[in-house]
Protein backbone atom coordinates (compact mmCIF):
# COMPACT_ATOMS: atom_id res chain seq x y z
CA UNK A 1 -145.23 147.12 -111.17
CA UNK A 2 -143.28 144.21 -108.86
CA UNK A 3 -143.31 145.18 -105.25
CA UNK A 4 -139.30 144.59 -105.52
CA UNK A 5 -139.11 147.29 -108.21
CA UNK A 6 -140.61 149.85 -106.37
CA UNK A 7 -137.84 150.98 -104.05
CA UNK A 8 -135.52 150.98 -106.95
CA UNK A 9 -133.46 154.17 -108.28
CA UNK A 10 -134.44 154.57 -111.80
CA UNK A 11 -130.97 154.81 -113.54
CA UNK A 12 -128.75 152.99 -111.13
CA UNK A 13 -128.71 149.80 -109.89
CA UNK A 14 -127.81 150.51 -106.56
CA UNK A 15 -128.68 153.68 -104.05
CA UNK A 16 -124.85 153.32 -103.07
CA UNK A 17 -124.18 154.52 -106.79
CA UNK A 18 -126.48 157.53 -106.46
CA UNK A 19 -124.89 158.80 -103.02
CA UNK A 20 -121.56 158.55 -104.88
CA UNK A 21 -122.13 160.72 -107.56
CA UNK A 22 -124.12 163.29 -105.53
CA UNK A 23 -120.82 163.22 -103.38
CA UNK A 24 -118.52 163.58 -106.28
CA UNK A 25 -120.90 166.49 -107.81
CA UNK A 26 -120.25 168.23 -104.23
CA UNK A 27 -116.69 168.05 -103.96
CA UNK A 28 -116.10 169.16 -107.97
CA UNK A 29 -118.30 172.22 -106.86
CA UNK A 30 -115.98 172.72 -103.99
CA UNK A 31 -113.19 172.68 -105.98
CA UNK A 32 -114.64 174.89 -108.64
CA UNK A 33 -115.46 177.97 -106.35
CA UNK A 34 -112.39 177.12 -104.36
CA UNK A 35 -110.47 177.85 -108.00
CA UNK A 36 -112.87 181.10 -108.64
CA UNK A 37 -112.58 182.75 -105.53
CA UNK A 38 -108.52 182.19 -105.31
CA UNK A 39 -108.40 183.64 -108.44
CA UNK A 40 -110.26 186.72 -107.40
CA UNK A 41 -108.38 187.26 -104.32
């Protein structure tokens, strides 16, 4: 293994990518119990 390929995400190219979709994943989960509880109340 290259020293330059250690540091590397394994799927992405970028760690920018990876904070973006763990971002997205929080706000659709925010949304989601936002929508469940409403319709409960």
């Amino acid at each position: 293994m290259h020293e330059s390929d250690e540091g590397r995400p394994p799927v992405f190219k970028s760690w920018n990518t990876w904070y973006g979709l763990v971002l997205g994943i929080f706000v659709l989960q925010v949304i989601i119990f936002y929508l469940i509880t409403s319709a409960f109340l």
